[in-house]
PDB file of N, CA and C in Angstrom:
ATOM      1  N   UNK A   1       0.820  -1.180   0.000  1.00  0.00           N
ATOM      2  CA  UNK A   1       0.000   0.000   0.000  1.00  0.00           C
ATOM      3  C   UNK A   1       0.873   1.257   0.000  1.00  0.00           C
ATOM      4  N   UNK A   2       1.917   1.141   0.694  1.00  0.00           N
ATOM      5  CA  UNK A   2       2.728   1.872   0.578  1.00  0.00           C
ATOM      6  C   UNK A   2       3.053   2.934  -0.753  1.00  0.00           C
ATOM      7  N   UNK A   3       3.825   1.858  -1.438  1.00  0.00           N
ATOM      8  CA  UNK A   3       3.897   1.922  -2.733  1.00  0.00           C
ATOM      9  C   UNK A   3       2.635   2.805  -3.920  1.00  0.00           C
ATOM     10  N   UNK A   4       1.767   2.009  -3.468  1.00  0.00           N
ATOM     11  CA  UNK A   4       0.490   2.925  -4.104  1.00  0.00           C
ATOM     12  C   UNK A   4       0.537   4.249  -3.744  1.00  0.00           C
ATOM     13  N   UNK A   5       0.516   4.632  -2.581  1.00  0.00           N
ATOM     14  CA  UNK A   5       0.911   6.178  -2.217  1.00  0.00           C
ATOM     15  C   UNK A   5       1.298   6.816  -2.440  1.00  0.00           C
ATOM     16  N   UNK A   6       2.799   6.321  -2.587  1.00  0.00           N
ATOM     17  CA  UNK A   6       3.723   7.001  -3.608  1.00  0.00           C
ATOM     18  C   UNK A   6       3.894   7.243  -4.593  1.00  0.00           C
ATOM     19  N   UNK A   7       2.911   6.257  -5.307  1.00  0.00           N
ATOM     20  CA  UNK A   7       2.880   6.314  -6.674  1.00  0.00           C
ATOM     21  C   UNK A   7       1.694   8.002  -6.783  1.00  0.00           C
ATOM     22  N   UNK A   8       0.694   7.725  -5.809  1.00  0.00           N
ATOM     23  CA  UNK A   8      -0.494   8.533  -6.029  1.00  0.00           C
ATOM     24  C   UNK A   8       0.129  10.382  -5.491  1.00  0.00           C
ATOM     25  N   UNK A   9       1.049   9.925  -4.740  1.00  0.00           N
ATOM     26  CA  UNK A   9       1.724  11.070  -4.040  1.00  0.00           C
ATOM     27  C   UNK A   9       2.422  12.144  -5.524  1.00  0.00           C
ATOM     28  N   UNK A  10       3.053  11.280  -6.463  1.00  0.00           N
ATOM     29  CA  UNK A  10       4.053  11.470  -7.587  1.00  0.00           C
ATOM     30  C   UNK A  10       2.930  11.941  -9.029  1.00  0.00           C
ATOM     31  N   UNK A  11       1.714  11.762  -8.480  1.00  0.00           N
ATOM     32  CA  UNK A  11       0.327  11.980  -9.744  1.00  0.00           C
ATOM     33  C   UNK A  11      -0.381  13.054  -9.485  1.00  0.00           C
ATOM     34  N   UNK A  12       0.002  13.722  -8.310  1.00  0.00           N
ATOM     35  CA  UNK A  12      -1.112  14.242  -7.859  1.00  0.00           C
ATOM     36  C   UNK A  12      -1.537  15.845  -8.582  1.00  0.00           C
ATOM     37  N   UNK A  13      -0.355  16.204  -8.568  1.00  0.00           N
ATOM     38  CA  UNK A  13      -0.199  17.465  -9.902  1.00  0.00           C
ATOM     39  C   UNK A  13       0.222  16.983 -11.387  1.00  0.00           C
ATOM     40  N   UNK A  14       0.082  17.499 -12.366  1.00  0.00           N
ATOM     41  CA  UNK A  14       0.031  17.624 -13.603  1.00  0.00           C
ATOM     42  C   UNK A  14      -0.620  16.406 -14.460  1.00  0.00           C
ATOM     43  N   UNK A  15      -0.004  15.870 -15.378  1.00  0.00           N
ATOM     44  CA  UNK A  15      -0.912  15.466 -16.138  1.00  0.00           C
ATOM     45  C   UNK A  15      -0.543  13.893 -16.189  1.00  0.00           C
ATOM     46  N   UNK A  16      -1.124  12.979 -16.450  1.00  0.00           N
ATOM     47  CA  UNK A  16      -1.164  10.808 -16.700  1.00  0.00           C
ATOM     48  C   UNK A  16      -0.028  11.046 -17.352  1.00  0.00           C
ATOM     49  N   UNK A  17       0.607  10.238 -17.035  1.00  0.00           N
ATOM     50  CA  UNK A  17       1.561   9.764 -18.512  1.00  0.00           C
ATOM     51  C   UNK A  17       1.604   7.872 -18.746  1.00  0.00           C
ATOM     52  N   UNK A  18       1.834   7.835 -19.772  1.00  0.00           N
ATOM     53  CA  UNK A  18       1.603   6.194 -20.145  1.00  0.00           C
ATOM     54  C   UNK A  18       3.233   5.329 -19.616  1.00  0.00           C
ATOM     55  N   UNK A  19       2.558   4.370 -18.995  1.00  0.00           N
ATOM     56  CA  UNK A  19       3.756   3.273 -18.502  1.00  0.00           C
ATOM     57  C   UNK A  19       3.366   1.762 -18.954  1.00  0.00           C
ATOM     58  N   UNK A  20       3.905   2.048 -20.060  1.00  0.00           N
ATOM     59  CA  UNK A  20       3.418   0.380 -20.453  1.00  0.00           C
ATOM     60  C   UNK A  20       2.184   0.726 -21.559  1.00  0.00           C
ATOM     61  N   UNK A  21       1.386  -0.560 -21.341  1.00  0.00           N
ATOM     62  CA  UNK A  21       0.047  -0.535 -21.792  1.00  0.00           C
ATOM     63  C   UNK A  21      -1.149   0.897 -21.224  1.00  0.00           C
ATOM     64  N   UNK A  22      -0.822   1.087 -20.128  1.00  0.00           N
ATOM     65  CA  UNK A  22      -1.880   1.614 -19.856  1.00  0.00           C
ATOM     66  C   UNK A  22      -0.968   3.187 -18.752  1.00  0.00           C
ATOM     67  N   UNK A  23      -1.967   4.200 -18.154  1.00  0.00           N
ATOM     68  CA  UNK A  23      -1.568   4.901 -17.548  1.00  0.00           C
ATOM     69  C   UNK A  23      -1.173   4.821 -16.353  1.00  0.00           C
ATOM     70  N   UNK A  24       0.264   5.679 -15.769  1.00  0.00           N
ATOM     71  CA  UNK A  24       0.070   5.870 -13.921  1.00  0.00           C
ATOM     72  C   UNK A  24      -1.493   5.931 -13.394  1.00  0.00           C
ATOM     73  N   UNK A  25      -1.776   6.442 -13.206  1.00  0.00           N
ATOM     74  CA  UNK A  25      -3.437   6.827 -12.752  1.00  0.00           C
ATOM     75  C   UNK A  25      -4.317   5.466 -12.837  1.00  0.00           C
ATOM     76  N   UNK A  26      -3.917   5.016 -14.117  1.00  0.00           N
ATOM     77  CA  UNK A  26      -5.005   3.877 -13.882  1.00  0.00           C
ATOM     78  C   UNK A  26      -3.902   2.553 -13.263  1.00  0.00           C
ATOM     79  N   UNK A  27      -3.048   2.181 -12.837  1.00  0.00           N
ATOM     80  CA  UNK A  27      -2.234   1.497 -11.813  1.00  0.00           C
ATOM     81  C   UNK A  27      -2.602   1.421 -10.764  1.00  0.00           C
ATOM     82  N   UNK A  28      -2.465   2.918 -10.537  1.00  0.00           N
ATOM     83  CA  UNK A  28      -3.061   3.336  -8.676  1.00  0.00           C
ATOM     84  C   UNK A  28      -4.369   2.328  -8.512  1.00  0.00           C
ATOM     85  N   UNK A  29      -5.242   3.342  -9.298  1.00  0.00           N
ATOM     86  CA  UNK A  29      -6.616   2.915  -9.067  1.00  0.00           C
ATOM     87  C   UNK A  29      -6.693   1.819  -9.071  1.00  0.00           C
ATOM     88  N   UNK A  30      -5.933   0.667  -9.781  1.00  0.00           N
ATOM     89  CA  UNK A  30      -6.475  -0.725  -9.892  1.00  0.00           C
ATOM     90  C   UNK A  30      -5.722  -1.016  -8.821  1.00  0.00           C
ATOM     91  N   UNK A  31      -4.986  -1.105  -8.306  1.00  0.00           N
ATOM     92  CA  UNK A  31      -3.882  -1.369  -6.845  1.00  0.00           C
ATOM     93  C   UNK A  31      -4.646  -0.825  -5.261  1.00  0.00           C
ATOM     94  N   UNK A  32      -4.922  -0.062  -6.008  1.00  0.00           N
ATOM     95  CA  UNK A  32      -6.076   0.406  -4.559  1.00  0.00           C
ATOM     96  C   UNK A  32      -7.613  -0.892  -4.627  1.00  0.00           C
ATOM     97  N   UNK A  33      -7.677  -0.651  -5.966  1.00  0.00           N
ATOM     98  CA  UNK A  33      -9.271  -1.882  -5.933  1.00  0.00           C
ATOM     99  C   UNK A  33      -8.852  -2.863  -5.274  1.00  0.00           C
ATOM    100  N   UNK A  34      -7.628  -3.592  -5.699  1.00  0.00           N
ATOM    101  CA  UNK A  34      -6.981  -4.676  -5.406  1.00  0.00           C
ATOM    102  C   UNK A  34      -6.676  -4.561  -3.799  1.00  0.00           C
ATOM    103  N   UNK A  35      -6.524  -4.102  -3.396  1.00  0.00           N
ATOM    104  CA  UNK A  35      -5.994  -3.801  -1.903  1.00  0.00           C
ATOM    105  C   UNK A  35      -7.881  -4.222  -0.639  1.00  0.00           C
ATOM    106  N   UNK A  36      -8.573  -3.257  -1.443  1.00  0.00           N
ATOM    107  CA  UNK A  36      -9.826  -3.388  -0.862  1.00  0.00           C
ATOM    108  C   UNK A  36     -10.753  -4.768  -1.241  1.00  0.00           C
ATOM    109  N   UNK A  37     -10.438  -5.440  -2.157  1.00  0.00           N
ATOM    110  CA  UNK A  37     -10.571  -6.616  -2.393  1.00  0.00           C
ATOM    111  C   UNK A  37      -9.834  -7.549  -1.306  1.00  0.00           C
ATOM    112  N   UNK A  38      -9.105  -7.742  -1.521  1.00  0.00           N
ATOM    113  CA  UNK A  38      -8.161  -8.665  -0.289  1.00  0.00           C
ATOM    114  C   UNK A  38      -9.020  -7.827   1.403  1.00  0.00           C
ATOM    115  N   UNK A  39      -8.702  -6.377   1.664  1.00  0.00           N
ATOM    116  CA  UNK A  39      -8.895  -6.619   2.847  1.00  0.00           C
ATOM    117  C   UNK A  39     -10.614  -6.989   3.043  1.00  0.00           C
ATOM    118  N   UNK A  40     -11.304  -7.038   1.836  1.00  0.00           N
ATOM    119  CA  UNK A  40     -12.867  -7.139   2.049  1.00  0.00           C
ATOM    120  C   UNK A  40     -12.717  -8.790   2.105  1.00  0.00           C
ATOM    121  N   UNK A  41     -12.151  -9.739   1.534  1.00  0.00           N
ATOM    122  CA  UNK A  41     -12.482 -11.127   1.263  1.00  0.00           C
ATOM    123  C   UNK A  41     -11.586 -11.289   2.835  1.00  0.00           C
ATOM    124  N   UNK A  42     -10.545 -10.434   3.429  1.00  0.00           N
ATOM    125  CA  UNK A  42      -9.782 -11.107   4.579  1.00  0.00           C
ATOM    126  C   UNK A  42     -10.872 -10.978   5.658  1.00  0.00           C
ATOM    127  N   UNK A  43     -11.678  -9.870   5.770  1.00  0.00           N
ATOM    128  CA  UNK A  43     -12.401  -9.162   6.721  1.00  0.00           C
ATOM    129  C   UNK A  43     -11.454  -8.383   8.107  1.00  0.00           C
ATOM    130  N   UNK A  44      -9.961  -8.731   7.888  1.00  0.00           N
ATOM    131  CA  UNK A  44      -9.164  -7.737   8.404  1.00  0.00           C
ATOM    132  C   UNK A  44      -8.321  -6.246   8.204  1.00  0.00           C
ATOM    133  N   UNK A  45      -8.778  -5.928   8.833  1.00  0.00           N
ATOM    134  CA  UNK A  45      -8.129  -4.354   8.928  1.00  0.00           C
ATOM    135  C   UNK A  45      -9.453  -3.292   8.478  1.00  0.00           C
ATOM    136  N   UNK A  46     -10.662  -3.361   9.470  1.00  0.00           N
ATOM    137  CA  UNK A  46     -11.352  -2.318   8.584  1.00  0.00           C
ATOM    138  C   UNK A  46     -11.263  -0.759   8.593  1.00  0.00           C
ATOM    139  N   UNK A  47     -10.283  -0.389   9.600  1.00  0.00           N
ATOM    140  CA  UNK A  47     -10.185   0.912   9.620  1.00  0.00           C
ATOM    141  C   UNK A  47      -9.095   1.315   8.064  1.00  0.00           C
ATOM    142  N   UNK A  48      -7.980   0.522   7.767  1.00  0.00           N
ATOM    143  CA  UNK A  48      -7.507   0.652   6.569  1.00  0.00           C
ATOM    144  C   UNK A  48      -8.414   0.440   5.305  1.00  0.00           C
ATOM    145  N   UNK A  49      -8.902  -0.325   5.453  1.00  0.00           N
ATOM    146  CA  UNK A  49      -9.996  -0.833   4.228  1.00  0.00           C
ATOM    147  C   UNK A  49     -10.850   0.277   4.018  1.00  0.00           C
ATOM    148  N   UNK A  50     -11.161   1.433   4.927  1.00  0.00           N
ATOM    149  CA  UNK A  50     -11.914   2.615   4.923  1.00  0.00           C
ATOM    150  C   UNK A  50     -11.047   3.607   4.323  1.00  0.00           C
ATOM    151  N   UNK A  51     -10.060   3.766   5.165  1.00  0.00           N
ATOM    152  CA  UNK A  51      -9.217   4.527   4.856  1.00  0.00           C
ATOM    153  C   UNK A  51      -8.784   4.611   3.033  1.00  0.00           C
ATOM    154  N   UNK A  52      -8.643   3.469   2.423  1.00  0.00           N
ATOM    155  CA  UNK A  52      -8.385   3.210   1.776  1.00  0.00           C
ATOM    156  C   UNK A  52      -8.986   3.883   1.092  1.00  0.00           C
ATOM    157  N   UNK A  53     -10.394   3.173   1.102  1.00  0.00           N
ATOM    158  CA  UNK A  53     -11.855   3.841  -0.090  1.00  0.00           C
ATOM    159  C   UNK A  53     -12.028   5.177   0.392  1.00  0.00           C
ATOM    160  N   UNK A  54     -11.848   5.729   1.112  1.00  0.00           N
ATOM    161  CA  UNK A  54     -11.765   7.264   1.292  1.00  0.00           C
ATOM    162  C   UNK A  54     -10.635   7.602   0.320  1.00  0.00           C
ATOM    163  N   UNK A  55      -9.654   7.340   0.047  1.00  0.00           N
ATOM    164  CA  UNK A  55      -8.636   7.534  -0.971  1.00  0.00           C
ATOM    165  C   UNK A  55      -8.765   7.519  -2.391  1.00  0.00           C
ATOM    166  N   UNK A  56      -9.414   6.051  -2.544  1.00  0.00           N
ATOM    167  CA  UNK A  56     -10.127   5.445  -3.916  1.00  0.00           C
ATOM    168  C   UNK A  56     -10.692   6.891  -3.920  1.00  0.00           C
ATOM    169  N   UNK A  57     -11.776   7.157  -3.819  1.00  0.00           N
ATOM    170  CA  UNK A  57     -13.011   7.940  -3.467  1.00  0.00           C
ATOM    171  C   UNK A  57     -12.621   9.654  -4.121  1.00  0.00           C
ATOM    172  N   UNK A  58     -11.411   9.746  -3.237  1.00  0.00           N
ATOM    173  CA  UNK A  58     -11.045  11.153  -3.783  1.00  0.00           C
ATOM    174  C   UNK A  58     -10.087  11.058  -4.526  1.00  0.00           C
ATOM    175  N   UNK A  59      -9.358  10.206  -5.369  1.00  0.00           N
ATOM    176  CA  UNK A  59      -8.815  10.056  -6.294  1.00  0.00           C
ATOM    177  C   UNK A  59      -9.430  10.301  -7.906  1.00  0.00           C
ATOM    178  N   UNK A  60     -10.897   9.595  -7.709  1.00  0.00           N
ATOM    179  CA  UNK A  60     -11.652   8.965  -8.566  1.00  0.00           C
ATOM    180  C   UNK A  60     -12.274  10.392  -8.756  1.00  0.00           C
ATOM    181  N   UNK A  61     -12.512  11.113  -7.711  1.00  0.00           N
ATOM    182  CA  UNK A  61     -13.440  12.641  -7.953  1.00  0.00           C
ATOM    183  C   UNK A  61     -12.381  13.474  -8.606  1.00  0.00           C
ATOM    184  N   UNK A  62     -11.212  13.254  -8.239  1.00  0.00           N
ATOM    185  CA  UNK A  62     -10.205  14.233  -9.114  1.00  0.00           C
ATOM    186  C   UNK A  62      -9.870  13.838 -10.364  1.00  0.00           C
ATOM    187  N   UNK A  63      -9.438  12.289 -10.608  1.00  0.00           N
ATOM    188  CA  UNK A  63      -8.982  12.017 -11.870  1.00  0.00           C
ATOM    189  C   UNK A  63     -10.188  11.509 -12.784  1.00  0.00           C
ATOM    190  N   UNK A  64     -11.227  12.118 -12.975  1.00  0.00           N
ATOM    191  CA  UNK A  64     -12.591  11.868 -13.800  1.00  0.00           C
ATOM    192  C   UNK A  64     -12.425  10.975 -15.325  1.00  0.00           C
ATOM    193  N   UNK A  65     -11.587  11.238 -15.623  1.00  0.00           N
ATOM    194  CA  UNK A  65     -11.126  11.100 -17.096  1.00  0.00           C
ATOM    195  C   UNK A  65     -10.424   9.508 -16.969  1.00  0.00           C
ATOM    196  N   UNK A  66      -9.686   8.954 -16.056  1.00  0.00           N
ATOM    197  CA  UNK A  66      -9.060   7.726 -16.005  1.00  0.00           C
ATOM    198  C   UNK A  66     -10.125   6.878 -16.477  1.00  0.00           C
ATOM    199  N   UNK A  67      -9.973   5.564 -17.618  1.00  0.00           N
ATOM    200  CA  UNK A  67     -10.762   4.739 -17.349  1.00  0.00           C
ATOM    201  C   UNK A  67     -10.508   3.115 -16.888  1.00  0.00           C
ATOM    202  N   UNK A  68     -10.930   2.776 -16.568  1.00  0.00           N
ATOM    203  CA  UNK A  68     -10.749   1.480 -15.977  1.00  0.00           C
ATOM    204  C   UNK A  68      -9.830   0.062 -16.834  1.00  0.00           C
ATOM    205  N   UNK A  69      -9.124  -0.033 -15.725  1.00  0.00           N
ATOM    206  CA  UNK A  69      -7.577  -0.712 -16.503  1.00  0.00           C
ATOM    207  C   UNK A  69      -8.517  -2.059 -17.646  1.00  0.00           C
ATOM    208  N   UNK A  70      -7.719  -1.773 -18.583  1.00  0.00           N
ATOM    209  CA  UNK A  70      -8.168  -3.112 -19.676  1.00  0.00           C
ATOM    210  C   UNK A  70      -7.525  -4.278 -19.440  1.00  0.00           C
ATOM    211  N   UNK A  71      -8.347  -5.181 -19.969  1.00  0.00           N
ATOM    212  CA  UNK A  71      -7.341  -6.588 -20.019  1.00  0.00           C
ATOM    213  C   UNK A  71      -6.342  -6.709 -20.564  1.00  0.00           C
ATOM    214  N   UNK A  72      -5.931  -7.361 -20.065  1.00  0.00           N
ATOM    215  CA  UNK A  72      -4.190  -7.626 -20.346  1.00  0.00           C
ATOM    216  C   UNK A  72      -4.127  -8.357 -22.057  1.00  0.00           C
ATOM    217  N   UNK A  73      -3.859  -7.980 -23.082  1.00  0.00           N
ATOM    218  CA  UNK A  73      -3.959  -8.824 -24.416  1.00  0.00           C
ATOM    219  C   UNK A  73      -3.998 -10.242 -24.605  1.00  0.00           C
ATOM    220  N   UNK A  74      -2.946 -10.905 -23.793  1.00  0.00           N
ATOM    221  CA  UNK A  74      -2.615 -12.011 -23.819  1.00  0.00           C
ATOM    222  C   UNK A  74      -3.769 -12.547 -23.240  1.00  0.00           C
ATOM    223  N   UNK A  75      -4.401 -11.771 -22.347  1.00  0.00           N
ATOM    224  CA  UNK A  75      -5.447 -13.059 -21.542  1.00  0.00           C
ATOM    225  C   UNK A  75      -7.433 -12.792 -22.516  1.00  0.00           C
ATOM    226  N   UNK A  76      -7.269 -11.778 -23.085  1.00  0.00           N
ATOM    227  CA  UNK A  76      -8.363 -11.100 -23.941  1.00  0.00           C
ATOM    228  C   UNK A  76      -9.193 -12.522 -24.534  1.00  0.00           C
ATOM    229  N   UNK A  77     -10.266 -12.479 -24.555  1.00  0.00           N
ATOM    230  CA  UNK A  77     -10.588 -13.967 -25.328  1.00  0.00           C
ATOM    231  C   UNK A  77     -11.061 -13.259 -27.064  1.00  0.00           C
ATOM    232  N   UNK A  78     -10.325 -14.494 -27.300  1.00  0.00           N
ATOM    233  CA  UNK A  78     -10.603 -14.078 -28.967  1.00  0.00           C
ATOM    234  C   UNK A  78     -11.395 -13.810 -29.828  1.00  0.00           C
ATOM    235  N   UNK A  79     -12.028 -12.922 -30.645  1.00  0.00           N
ATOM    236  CA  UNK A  79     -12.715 -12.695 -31.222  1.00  0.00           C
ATOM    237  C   UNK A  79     -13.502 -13.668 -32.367  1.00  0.00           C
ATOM    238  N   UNK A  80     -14.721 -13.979 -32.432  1.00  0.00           N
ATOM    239  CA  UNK A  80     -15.181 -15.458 -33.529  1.00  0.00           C
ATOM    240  C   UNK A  80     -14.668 -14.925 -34.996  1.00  0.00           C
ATOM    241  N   UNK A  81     -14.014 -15.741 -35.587  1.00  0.00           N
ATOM    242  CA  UNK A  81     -13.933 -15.351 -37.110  1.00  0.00           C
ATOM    243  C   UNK A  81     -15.199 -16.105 -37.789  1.00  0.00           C
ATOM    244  N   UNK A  82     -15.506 -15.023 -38.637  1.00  0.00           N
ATOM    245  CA  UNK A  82     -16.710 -15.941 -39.448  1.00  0.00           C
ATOM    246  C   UNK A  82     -15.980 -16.769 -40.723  1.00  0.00           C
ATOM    247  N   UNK A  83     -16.697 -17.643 -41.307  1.00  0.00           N
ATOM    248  CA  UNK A  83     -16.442 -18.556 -42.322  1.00  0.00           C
ATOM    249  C   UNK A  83     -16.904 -18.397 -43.478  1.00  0.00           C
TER     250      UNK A  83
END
């Protein structure tokens, strides 16, 4: 979680830039989902698990424009070819 922070700490002024496939911004966000996933399926830590989505929360109100990380290509299921 840490890490996410820092990452979100390093985004917080100016503008996305692309790392890879997809953007900083949309990393965070999926690393934060991911985080609240685990602590929701652990049912431990709910003051972090809040904390957290309070973060999600005002991330998501600032960065409006991010959209939600895509599948990874390799795992994409293939499209039907017709005959």
């Amino acid at each position: 979680m840490v890490d996410v922070c820092a990452l979100a700490y390093g985004q917080r002024t100016g503008k996305d830039r692309e790392r890879g496939l997809v953007t900083v911004r949309q990393r965070i966000l999926f690393r934060f989902d991911l985080i609240l996933a685990m602590l929701a399926r652990s049912g431990w830590y709910p003051a972090i698990a809040e904390a957290t989505q309070r973060m999600v929360d005002a991330l998501s109100a600032r960065w409006t424009d991010v959209p939600g990380m895509p599948v990874y290509p390799a795992f994409r299921t293939p499209h039907a070819t017709s005959s």
